[in-house]
Protein backbone atom coordinates (compact mmCIF):
# COMPACT_ATOMS: atom_id res chain seq x y z
CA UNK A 1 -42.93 20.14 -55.36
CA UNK A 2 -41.48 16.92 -54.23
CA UNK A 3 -43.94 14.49 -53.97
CA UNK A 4 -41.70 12.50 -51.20
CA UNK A 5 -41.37 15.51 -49.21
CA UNK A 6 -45.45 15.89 -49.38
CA UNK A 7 -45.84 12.43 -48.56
CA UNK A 8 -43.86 12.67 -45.41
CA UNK A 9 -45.72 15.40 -43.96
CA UNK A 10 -48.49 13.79 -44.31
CA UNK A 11 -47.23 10.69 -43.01
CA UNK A 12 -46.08 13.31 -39.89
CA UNK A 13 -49.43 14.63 -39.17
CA UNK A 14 -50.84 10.76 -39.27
CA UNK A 15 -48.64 9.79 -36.70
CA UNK A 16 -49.35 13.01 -35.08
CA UNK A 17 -52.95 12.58 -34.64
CA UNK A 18 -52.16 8.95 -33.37
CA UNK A 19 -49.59 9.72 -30.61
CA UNK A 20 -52.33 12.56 -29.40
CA UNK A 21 -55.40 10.16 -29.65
CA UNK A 22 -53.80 7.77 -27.86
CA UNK A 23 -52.70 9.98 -25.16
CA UNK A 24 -56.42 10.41 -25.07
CA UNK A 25 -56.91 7.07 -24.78
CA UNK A 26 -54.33 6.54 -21.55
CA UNK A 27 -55.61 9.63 -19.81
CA UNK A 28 -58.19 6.90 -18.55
CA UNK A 29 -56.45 4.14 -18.12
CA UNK A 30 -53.50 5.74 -16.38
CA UNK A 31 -55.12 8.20 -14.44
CA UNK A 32 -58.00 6.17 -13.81
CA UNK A 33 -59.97 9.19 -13.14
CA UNK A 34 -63.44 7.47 -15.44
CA UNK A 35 -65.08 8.65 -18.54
CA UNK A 36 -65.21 11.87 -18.20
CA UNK A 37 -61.25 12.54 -18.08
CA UNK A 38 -61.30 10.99 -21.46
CA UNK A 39 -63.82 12.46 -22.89
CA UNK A 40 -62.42 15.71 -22.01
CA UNK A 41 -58.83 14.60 -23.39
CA UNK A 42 -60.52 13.31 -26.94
CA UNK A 43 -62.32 17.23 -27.36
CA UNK A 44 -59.03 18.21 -26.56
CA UNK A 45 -56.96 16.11 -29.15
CA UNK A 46 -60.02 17.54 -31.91
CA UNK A 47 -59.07 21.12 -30.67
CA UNK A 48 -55.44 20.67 -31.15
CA UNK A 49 -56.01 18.96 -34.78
CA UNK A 50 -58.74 22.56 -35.14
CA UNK A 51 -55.14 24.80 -34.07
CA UNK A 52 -53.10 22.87 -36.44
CA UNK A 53 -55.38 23.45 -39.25
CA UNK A 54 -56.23 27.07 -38.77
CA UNK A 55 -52.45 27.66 -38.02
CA UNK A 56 -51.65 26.25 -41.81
CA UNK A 57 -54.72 28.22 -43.24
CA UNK A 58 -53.46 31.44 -41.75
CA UNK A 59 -50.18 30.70 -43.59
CA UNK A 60 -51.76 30.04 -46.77
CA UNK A 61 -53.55 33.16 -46.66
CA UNK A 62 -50.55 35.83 -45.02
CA UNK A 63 -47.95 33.55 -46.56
CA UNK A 64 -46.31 32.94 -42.80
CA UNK A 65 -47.49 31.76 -39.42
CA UNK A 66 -48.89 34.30 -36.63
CA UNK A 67 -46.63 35.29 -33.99
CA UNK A 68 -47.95 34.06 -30.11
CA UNK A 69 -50.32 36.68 -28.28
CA UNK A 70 -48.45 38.26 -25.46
CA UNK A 71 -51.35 38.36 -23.42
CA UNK A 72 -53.06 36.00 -21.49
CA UNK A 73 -56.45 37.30 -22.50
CA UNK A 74 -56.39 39.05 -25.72
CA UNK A 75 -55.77 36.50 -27.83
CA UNK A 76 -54.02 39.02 -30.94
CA UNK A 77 -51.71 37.68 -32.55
CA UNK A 78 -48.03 40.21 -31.88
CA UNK A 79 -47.49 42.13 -35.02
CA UNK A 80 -43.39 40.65 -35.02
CA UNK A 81 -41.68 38.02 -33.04
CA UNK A 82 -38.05 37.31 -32.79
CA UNK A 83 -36.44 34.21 -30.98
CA UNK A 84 -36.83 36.44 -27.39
CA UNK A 85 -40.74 36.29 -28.02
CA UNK A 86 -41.63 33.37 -29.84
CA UNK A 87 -43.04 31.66 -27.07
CA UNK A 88 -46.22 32.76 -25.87
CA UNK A 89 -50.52 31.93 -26.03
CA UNK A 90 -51.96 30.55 -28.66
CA UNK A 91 -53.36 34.00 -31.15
CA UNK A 92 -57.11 32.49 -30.73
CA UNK A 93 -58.40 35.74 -31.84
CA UNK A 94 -56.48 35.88 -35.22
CA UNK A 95 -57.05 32.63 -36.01
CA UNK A 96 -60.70 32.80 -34.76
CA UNK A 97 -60.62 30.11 -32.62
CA UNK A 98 -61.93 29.14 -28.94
CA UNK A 99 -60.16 30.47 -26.41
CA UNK A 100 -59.34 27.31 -24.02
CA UNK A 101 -58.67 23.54 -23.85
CA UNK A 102 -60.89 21.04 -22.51
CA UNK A 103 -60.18 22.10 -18.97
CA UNK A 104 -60.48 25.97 -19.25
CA UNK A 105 -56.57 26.79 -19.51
CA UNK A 106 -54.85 29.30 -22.25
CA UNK A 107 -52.83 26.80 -25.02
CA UNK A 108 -49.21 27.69 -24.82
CA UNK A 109 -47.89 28.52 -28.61
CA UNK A 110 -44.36 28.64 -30.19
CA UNK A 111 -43.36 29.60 -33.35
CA UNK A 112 -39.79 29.43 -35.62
CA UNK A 113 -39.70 33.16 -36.37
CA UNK A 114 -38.22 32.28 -39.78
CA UNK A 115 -41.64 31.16 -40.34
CA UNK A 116 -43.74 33.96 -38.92
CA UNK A 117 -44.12 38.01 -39.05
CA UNK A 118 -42.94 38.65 -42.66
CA UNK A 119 -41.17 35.76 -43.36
CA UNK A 120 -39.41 34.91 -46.62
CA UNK A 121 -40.14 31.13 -47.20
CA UNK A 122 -38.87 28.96 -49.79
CA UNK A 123 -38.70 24.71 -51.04
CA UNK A 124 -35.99 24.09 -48.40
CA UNK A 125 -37.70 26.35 -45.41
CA UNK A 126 -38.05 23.76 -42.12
CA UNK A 127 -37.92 25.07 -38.88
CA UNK A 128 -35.85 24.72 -35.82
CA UNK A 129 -38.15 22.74 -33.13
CA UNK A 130 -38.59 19.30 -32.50
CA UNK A 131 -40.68 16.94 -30.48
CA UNK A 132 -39.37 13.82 -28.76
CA UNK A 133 -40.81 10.67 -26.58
CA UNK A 134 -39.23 8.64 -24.08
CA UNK A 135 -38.89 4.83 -25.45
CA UNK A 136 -38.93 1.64 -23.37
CA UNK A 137 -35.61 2.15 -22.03
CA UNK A 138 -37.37 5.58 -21.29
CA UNK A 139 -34.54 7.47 -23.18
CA UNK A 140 -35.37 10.76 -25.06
CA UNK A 141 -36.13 10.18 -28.58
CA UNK A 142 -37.28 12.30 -31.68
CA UNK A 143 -40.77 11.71 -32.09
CA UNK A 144 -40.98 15.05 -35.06
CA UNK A 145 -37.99 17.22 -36.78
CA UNK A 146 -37.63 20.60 -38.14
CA UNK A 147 -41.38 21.97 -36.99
CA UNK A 148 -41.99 25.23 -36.91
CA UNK A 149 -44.88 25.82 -34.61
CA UNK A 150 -45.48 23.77 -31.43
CA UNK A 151 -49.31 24.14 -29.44
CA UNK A 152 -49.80 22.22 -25.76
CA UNK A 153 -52.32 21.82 -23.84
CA UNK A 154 -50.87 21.72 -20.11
CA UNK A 155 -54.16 18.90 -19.62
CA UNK A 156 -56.12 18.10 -16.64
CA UNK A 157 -53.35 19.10 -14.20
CA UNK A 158 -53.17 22.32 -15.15
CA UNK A 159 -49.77 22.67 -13.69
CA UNK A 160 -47.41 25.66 -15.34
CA UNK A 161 -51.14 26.87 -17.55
CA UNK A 162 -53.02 30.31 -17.27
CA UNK A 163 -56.55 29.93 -16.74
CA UNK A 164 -59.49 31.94 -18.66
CA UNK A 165 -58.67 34.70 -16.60
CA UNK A 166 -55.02 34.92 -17.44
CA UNK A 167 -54.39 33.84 -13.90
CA UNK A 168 -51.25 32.19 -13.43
CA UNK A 169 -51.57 28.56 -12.02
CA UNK A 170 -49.26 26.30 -9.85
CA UNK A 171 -45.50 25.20 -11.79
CA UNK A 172 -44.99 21.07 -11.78
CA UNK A 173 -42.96 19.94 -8.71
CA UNK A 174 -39.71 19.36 -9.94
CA UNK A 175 -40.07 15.60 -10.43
CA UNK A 176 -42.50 16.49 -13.06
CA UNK A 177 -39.56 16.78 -15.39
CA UNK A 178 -41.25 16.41 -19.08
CA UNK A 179 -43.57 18.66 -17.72
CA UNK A 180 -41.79 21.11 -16.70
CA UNK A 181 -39.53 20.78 -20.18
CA UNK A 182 -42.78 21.71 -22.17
CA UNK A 183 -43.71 24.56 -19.76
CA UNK A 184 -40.41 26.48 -20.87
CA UNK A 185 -39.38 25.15 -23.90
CA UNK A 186 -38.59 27.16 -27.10
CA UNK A 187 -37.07 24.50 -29.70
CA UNK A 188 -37.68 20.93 -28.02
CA UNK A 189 -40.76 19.51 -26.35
CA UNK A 190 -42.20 16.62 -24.50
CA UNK A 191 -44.92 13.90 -26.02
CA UNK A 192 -45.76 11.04 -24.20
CA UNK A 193 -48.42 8.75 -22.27
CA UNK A 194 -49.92 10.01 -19.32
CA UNK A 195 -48.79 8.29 -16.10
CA UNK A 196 -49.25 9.56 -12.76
CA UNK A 197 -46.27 7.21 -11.59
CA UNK A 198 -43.88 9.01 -10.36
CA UNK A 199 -41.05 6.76 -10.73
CA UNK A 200 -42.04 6.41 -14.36
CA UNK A 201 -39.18 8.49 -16.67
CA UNK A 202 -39.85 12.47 -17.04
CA UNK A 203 -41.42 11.91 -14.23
CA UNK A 204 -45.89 12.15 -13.76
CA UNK A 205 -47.17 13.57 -17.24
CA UNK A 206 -50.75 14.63 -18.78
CA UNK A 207 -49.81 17.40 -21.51
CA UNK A 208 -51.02 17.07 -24.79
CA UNK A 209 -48.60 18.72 -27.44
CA UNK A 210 -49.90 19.33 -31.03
CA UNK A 211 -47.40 20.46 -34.16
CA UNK A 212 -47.18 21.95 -37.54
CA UNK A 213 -44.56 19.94 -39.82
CA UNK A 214 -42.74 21.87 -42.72
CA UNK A 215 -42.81 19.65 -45.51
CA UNK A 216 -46.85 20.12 -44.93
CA UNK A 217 -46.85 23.47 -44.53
CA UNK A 218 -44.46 24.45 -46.91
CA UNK A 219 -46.45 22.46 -49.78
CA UNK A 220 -49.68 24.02 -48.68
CA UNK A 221 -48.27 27.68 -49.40
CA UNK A 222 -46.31 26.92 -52.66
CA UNK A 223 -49.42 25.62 -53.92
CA UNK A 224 -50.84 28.82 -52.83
CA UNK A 225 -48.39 30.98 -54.45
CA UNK A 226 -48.55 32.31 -57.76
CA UNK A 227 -45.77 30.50 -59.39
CA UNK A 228 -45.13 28.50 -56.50
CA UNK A 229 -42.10 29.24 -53.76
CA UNK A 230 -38.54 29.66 -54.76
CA UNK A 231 -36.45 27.30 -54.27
């Protein structure tokens, strides 16, 4: 395995659990809405870091990543998924996992289907999503490359989530426009600070997006494999 390749996921899921922690962190100072709002984001950032972990060990163990749950409420992982169905709810039940975020709304879950239901992985494998931020300019930019599974939490909002229930709650007005990117995106997603401002890029924004890089993930199941992957 190359050790640069192993050293840049890792470096990945560092700067992951930064950009996630500190959205934790602006939750209260940009929504000003006291403690409790980030409290509730930082149990939320420790869930996603849980999903991204359990997603990997899955792997490990089946080889691939589970495909989304088609339902709301079951929480069972689909037995195939193809690029038609790789969006869906996080498979809480297969991964045995809680079944909400911090504020009581289903995780959203997308997966590369090269990299789930019988997959045939090798070195080079790297999926097809990415994740971008805006920068100071408040331009687009690639935050994370060639992922191939993507969690969010829609946050305290709730706007575009499912609740407990499987209840369907209220879109984002259109001027939420990351929002409303991450609430129907298949290969590229939103990360960013929270801002109610809406004259502020993308529009107002509280998700909190989570992801699984290849180089990790791919290192994690050749180590797991009897004579490792094939190239």
């Amino acid at each position: 395995m190359n050790p640069h390749r192993a050293q840049g996921g890792a470096a990945l899921i560092v700067f992951a659990l930064l950009l996630v922690t500190g959205s934790a962190y602006f939750l209260l100072t940009a929504l000003n809405k006291g403690r409790p709002a980030l409290e509730r984001a930082a149990d939320d950032s420790g869930r996603l870091g849980e999903i991204r972990e359990a997603l990997m060990g899955h792997a490990v163990l089946n080889g691939c990543l589970p495909c989304p749950s088609t339902s709301a409420t079951s929480g069972v992982a689909a037995a195939s998924c193809s690029s038609a169905t790789r969006a869906g709810f996080l498979p809480w039940q297969t991964l045995g996992l809680g079944r909400l975020d911090a504020w009581q709304h289903r995780y959203r879950y997308v997966v590369d289907p090269a990299f789930a239901s019988g997959c045939s992985l090798t070195l080079t494998s790297a999926g097809d999503m990415q994740v971008r931020t805006r920068d100071a300019g408040g331009a687009l930019v690639p935050v994370a490359t060639a992922l191939p599974a993507v969690i969010l939490s829609h946050g305290p909002n709730g706007l575009g989530a499912r609740t407990g229930s499987g209840a369907a709650l209220a879109n984002p007005p259109a001027s939420h426009i990351d929002e409303n990117t991450n609430r129907t995106a298949t290969t590229s997603f939103v990360q960013r600070a929270p801002t109610a401002d809406a004259a502020a890029p993308g529009g107002p924004f509280d998700d909190l997006v989570a992801w699984v890089p290849s180089s990790e993930l791919i290192a994690r199941i050749d180590r797991a494999t009897p004579g490792g992957l094939p190239p």
